[in-house]
Every structure is written in C-alpha cells, then in structure tokens.
Protein backbone atom coordinates (compact mmCIF):
# COMPACT_ATOMS: atom_id res chain seq x y z
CA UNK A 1 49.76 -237.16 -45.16
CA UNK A 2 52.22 -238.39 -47.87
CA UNK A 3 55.32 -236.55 -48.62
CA UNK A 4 53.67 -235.93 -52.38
CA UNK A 5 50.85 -233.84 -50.69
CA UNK A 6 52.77 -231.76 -48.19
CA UNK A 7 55.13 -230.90 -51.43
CA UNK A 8 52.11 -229.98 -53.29
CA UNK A 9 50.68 -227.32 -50.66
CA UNK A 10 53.88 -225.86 -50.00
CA UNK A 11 53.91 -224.85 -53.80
CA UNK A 12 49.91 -223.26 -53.51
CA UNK A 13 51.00 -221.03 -50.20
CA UNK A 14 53.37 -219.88 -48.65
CA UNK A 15 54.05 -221.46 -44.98
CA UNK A 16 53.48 -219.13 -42.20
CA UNK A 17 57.25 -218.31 -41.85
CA UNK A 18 57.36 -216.81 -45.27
CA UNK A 19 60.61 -219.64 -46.46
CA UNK A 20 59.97 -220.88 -50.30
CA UNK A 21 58.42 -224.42 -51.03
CA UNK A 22 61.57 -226.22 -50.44
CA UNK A 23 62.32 -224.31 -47.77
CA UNK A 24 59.21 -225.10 -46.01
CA UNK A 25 59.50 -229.03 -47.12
CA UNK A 26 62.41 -229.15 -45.21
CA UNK A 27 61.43 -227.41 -41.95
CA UNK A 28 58.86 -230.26 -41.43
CA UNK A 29 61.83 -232.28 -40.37
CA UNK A 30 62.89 -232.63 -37.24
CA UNK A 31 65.55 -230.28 -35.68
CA UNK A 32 65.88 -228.01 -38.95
CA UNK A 33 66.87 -224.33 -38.35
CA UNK A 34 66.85 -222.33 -41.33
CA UNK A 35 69.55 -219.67 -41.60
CA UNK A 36 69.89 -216.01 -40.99
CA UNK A 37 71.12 -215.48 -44.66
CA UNK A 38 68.48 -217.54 -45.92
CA UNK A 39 65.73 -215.74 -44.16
CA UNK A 40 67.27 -212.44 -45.39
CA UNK A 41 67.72 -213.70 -48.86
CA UNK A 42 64.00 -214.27 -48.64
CA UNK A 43 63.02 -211.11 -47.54
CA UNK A 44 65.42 -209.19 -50.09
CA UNK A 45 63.96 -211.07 -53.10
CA UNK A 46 60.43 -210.51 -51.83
CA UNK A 47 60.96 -206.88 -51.28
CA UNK A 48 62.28 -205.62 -54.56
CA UNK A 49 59.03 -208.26 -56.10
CA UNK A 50 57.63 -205.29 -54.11
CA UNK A 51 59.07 -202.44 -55.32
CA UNK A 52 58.52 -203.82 -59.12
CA UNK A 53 55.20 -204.13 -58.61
CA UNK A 54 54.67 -200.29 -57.16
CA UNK A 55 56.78 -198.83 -59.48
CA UNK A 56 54.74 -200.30 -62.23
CA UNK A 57 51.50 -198.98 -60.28
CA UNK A 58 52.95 -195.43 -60.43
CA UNK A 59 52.23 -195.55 -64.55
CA UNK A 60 48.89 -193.63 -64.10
CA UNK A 61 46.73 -192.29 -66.87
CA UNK A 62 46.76 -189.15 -67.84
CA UNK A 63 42.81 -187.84 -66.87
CA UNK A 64 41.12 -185.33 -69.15
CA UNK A 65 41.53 -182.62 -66.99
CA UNK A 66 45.54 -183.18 -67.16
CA UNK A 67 45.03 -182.90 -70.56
CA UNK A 68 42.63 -179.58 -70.59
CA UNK A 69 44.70 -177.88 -68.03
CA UNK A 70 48.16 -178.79 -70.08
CA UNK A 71 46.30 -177.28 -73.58
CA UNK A 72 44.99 -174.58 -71.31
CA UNK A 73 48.36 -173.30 -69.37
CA UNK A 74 50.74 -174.02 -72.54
CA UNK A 75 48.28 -172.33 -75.50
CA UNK A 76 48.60 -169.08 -72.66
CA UNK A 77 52.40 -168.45 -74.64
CA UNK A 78 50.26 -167.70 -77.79
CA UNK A 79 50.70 -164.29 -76.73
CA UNK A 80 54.43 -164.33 -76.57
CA UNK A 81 54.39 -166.06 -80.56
CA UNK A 82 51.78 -163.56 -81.86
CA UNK A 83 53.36 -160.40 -79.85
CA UNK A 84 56.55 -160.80 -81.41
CA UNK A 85 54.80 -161.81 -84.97
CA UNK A 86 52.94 -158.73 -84.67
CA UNK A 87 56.13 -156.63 -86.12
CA UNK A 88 55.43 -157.75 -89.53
CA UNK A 89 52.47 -155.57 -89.66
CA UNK A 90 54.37 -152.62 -89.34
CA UNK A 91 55.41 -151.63 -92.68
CA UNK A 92 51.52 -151.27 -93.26
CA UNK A 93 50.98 -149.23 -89.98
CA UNK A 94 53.76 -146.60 -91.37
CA UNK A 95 51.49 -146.53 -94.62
CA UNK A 96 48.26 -145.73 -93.15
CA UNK A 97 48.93 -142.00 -92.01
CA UNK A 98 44.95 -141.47 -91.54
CA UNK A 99 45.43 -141.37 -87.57
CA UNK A 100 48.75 -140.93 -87.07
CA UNK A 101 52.68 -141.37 -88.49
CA UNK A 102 54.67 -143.93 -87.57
CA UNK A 103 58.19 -142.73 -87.81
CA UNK A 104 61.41 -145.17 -87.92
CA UNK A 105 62.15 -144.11 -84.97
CA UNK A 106 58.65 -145.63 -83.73
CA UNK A 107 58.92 -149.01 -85.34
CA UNK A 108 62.64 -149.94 -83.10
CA UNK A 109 60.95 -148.45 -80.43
CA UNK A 110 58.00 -150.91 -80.59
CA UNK A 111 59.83 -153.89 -81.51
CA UNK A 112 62.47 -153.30 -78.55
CA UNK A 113 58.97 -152.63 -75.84
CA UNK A 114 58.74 -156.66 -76.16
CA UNK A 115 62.38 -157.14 -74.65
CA UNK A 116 62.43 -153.59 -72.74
CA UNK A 117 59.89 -154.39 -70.59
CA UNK A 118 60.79 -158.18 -69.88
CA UNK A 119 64.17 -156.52 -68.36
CA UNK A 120 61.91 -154.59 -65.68
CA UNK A 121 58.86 -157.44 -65.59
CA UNK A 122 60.62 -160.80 -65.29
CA UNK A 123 62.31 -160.59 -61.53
CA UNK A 124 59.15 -159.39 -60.70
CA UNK A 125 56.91 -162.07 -62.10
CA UNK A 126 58.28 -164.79 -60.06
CA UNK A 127 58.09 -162.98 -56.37
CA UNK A 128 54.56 -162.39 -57.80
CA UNK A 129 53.50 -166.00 -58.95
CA UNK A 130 55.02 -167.23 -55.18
CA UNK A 131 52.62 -165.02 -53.38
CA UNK A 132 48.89 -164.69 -55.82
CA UNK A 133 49.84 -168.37 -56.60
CA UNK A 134 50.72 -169.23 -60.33
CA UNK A 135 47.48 -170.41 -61.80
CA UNK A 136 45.73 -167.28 -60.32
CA UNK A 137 48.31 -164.98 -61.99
CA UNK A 138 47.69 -166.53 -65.29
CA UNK A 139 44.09 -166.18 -65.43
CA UNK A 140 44.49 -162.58 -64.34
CA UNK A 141 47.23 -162.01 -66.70
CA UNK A 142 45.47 -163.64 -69.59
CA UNK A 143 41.96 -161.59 -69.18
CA UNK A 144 42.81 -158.24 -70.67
CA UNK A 145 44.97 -159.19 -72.97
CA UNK A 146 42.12 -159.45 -75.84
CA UNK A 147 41.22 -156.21 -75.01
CA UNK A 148 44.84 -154.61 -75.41
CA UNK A 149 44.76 -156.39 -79.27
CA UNK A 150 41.84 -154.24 -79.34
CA UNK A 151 43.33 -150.94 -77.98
CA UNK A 152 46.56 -151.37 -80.57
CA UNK A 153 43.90 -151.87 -83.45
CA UNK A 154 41.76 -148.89 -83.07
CA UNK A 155 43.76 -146.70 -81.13
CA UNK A 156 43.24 -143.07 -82.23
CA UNK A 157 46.85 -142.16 -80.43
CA UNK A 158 50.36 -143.01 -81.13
CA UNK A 159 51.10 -142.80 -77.28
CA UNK A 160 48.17 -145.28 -76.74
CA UNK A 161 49.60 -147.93 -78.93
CA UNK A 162 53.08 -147.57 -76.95
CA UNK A 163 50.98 -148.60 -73.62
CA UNK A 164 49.01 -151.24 -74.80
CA UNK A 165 52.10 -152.64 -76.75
CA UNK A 166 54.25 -152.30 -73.10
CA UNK A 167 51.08 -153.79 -71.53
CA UNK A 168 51.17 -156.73 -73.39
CA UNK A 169 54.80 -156.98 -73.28
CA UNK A 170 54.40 -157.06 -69.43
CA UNK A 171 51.92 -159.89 -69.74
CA UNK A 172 53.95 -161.72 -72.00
CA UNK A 173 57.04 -161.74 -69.84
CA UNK A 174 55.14 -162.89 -66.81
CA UNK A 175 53.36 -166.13 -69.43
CA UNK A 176 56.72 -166.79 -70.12
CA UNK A 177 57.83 -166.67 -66.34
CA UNK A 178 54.96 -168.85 -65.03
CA UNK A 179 53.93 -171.38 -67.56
CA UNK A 180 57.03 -173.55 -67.61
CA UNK A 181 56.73 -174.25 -64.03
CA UNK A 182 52.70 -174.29 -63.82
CA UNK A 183 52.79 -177.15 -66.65
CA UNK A 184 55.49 -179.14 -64.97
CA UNK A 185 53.39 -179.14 -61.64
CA UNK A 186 49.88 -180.39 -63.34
CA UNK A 187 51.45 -183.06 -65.63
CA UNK A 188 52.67 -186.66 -64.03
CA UNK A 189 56.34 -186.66 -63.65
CA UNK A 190 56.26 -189.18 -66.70
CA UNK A 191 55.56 -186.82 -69.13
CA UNK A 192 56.97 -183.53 -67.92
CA UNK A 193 59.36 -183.83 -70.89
CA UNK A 194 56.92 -184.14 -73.13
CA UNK A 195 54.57 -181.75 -71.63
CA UNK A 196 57.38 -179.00 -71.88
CA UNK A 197 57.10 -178.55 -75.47
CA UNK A 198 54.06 -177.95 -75.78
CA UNK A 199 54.33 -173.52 -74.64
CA UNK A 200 57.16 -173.68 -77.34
CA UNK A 201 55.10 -175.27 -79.92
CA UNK A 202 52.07 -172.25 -79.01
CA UNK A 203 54.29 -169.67 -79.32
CA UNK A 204 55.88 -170.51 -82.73
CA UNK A 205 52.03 -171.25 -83.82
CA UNK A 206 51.01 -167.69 -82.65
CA UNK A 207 54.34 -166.71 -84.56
CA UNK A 208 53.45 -168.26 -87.70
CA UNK A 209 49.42 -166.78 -87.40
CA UNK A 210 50.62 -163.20 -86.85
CA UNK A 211 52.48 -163.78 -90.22
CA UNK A 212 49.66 -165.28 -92.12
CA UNK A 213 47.54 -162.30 -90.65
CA UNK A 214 50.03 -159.63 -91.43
CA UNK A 215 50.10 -160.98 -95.57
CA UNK A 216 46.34 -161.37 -95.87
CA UNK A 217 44.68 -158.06 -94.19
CA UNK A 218 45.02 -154.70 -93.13
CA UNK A 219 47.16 -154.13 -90.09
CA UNK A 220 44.25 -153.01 -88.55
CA UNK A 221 41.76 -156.16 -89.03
CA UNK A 222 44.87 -158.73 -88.45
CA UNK A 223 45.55 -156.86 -84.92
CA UNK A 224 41.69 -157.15 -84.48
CA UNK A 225 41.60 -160.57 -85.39
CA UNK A 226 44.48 -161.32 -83.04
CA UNK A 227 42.58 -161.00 -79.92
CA UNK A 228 40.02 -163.73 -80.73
CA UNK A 229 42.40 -166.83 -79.47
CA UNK A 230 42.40 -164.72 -76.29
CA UNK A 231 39.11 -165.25 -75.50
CA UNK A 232 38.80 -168.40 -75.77
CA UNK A 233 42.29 -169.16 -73.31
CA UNK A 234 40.27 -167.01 -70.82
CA UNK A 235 37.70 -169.17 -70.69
CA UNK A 236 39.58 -172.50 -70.86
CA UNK A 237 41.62 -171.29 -67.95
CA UNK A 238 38.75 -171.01 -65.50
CA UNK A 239 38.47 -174.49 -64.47
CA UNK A 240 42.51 -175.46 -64.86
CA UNK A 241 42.89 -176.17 -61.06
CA UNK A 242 46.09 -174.01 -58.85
CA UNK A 243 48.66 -175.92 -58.18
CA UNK A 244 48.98 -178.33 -55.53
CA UNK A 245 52.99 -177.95 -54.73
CA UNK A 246 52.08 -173.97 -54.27
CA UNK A 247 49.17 -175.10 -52.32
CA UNK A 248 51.64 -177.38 -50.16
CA UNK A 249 53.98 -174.68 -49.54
CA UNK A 250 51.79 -172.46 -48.89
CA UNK A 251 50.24 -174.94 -46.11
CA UNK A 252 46.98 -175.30 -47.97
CA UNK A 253 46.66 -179.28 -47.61
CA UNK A 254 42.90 -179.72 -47.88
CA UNK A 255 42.99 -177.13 -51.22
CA UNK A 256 46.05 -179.25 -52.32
CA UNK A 257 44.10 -182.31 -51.74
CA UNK A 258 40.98 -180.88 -53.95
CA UNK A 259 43.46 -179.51 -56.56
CA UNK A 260 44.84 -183.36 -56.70
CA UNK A 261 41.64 -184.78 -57.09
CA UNK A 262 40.61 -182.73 -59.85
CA UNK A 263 43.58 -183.56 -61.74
CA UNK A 264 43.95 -187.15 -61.21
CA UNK A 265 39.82 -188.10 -61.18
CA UNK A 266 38.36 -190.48 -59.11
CA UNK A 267 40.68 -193.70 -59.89
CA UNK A 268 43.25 -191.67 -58.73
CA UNK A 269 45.43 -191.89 -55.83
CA UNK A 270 45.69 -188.69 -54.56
CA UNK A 271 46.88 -189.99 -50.30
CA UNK A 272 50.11 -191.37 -52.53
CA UNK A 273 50.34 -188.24 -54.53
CA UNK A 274 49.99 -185.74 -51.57
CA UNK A 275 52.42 -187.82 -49.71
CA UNK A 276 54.81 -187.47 -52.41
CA UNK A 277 54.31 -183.83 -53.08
CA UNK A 278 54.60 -183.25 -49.11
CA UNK A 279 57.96 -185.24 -48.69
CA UNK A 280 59.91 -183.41 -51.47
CA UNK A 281 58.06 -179.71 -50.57
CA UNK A 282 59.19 -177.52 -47.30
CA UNK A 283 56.38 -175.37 -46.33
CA UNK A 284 58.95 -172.22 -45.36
CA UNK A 285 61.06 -172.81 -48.75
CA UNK A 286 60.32 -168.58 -49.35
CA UNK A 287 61.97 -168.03 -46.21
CA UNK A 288 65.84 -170.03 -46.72
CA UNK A 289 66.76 -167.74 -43.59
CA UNK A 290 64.77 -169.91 -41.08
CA UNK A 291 65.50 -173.73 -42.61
CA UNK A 292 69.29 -174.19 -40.00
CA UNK A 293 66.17 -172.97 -37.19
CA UNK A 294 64.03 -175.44 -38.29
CA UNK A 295 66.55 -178.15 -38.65
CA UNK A 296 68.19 -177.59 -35.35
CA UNK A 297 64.73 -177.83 -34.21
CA UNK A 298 64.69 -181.44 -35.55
CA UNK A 299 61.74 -180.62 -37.58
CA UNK A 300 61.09 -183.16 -40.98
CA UNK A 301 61.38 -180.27 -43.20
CA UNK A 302 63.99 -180.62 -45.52
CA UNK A 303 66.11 -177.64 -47.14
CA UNK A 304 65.31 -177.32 -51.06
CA UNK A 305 66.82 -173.81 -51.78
CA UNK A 306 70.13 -174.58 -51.12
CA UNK A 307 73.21 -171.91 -52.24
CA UNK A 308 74.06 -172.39 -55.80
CA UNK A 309 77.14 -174.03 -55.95
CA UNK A 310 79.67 -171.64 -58.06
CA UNK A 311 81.64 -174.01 -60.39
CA UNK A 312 77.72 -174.39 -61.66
CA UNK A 313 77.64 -170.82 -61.69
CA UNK A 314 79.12 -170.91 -65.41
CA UNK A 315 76.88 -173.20 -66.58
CA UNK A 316 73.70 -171.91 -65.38
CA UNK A 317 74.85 -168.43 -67.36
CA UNK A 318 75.68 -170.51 -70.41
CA UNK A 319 72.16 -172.10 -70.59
CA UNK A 320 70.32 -168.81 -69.57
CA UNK A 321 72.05 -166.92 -72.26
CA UNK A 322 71.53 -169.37 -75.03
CA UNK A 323 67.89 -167.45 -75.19
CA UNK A 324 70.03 -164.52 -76.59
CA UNK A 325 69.75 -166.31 -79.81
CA UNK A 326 65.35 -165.01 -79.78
CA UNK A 327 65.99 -161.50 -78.99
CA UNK A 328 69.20 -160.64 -81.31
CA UNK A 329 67.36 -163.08 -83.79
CA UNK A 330 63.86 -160.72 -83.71
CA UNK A 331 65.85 -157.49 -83.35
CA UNK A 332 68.13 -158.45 -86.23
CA UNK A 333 65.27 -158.21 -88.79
CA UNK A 334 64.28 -154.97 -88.19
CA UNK A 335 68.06 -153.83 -88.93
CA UNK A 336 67.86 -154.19 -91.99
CA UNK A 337 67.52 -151.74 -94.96
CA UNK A 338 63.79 -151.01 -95.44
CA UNK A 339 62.58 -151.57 -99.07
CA UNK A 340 61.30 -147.81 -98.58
CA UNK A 341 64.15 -146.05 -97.87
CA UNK A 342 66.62 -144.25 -100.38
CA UNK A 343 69.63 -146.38 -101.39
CA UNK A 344 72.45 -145.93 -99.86
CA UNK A 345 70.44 -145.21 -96.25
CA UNK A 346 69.80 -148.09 -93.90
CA UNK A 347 67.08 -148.63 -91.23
CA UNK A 348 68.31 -147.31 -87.66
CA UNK A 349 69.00 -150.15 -85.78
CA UNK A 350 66.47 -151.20 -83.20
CA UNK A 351 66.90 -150.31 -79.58
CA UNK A 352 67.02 -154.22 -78.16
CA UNK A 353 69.76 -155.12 -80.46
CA UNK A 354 72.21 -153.24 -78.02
CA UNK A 355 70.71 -154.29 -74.98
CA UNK A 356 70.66 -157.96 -75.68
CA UNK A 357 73.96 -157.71 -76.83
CA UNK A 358 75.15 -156.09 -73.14
C-alpha cells in the first residue's frame, strides 16, 4: 500500500481512534503517541459540530394544529375588545325607554362592572386555571358567553342587564388571566414572541367591531349580533388540546405525551419535547412549602417558584401598572360632558376612574 493510498482513505473515514486525516497518517508510524491536548482538541471541535447540528434540528415546523389552537386560544380575548366596545352603544340604550330607563347613574355603573369585577375575579382565575387546567377553563368560560350577548340584548330588566354585564365581565377577566400563558405553552419557544400578539390584536379587532356595530344598528341588534363570533370560538376550542406543562405538573405524562403529539403531528419529536418540558417543570411547583423536603431528599426536582427577589419588587409594579393606561383610558371617555346634557352640567364621573386611580 503506497503512502498516496493510505492518505487517500484517511480523508474518506475517519480511523477508528477518531484523530483527523493527518492525524491518522501519522499514527501509522512507528512509536507515535498522539497527545492528550490533541485528543481533547478533537473531541471539543467534534462536539460543538454536534451541538450545531441539534440546535439547527430544534427549528421545527409549526403543524396545523399549532396554528388552529393559537387562532383558537388568542381570538378567545374577542370578548375582552367587544366588552369594553360595547359602551358606545349606550347613548342609544338611554334613548330607548320602551323597557326600561337608563339613568347616568347606570351608564358609570356599567362601564366600571368591566374593571369592578376583574378586582374580585382575577386572583381567583389563576388558583382556578392551576387546578380545572387552563384549556378546560377556557372552553367552559367561553360557552355561555353568546348567550349572555343575548340576555343584555333582550333583557326585559334593568337588574338583568347588570348580571349578565358582571357575568361577562367575570369571563373576561379570567380570558385575560389564562390566554397569555395557554398560548405561550402550545406555540414552539421560537415563536412565543410572535404568538403573544396575537390576544392583543383580537381584542382591539373586537374593539373596533363593537364600534362599527354601535354606528350602524340599534343597540339592540348590534348586542345581538355580538354573540355570533362566540359561537364559532366555542366550537374551534373543542379540539385545541390542554396543555402539556399543566399536564406535567400535574403528573399526567401519558396525557402530556398525547397533548404533544397532537400539537407537533407525526414528524414530530415529542420523547425530545417531553424531555424538555419534564427537565424545566417540578411536579409539586403548587406546593413551594415541600421543594427544601424534596431537595434534602436528593430528589431531581428542581425549585421554579423561588421568592421574588425585592430590588425586582419595583419593577415588577412598574410593568404591572403600565396597564393603568386601559382602564383610566376607557373610564376617561365616559367623563366627559354628554352631548345631552344642559350646558354648564357635566357627566358624573364613572365609578372605575377612582379605583384605577387608587
């Protein structure tokens, strides 16, 4: 065997040692030890050739269902859009005296139900959505809500309208609650950011439609009208799987498995996925109390509710209360002077305004 040949195979295969071509070449001659730092080198460069290659593998499609389930669970904060759009029909409710009268008095009272009830709803909502699971609170949350569009258009009773106006309220404030994190936990970490917009941009559509209603019709046909997208969520939300880090937590590994399957389709891997949802989910996080137990006990499971730091305290405050801006900005409009009034008088201002201000 010449010296041309031996150089030639070296460069098809590796040699059973794993050294590079030259490498190889020259451990065909006698006495030749290769190095510890040479060997290393080798390994290094062939491990992070390794790590390129699954980190581009990781880049998965985004499966039809994804995309179903993300339409599905984001279009649900229609209701929050159209709820709070819903207040421009109210200068035409206080017309139509045929049932009953709709005092000023009544109008800040039902614009400030939206914000009054997600005081009382919203530490509830998540305590709720940890223990029903947050895809099965959605779909329950989402099925009467047609019917309570219904209930404000033909109610024959003032008192009537109030509950199915703090009804809806209630179901708004637990959307809002749930869909954030439900959408982050179907979608591939790759497009979470993306993904995230998508609630926002449903509720300013449902904003904008409650508007276009309120111009065209009566109040009565545009609250009507209203429930119609409701139906339809309801149905799309049937087959928009629970999610699998709930299902994790909650121990459910073989429902978590289905739920993955579902979502990622057939050329999916869902062993990687579960793996990764597993390693980065404790299943006692509800319970912080027992995680020093459990990792005294040298069990794998790995604290995720941690204290908050305080010197994050201020920020986390700062953030949360830059969604003061929605609820002074809604309650602002309705204290203004109505067009109706005598000049010189001026609307009473509505009941939120103070209580987003606290």
């Amino acid at each position: 065997m010449t010296l041309l040949s031996i150089h030639r195979e070296t460069h098809e295969a590796k040699s059973p040692s794993g050294l590079r071509p030259r490498q190889s070449l020259l451990a065909l001659l006698p006495g030749y030890t290769p190095s510890s730092n040479m060997v290393s080198s080798q390994n290094q460069n062939e491990h992070n050739a390794g790590t390129r290659m699954e980190t581009k593998g990781q880049k998965t499609p985004v499966t039809p269902r994804q995309v179903v389930s993300l339409v599905a669970v984001g279009g649900t904060d229609l209701i929050n859009g159209m709820m709070i759009g819903w207040t421009a029909v109210l200068p035409k409710l206080q017309e139509d005296t045929s049932r009953y009268t709709v005092t000023e008095d009544d109008v800040s009272w039902l614009v400030s139900l939206t914000f009054i009830m997600g005081f009382i709803v919203a530490p509830l909502a998540g305590f709720i959505a940890e223990c029903v699971g947050p895809r099965r609170l959605l779909v329950v949350i989402t099925l009467p809500v047609a019917g309570l569009w219904l209930i404000q258009a033909f109610s024959p009773y003032l008192w009537l309208l109030y509950l199915a106006r703090a009804l809806m309220a209630s179901c708004g404030t637990v959307v809002h609650v749930v869909t954030y994190p439900l959408v982050a936990e179907l979608c591939p970490a790759r497009i979470r950011g993306v993904a995230a917009v998508v609630p926002e941009a449903f509720g300013c559509a449902g904003m904008m439609l409650s508007y276009l209603l309120a111009s065209l019709l009566p109040w009565k046909t545009a609250t009507a009208v209203s429930a119609a997208p409701f139906l339809l969520l309801s149905i799309m939300m049937l087959p928009v799987p629970e999610s699998p880090y709930w299902l994790v937590r909650k121990n459910k590994i073989n429902a978590a498995e289905k739920s993955l399957r579902l979502l990622l389709g057939r050329d999916g891997d869902v062993a990687k996925e579960l793996e990764a949802i597993r390693s980065t989910t404790t299943l006692s996080q509800n319970g912080f109390k027992d995680q020093p137990d459990e990792q005294n006990a040298g069990t794998e499971a790995r604290a995720q509710y941690l204290p908050l730091p305080p010197k994050k305290v201020p920020s986390l405050i700062a953030v949360s209360g830059a969604d003061l801006i929605n609820g002074m900005g809604v309650a602002e409009v309705w204290s203004c002077p109505s067009s109706r009034t005598p000049v010189g008088s001026q609307r009473p201002r509505v009941v939120c305004l103070s209580l987003v201000s606290m």
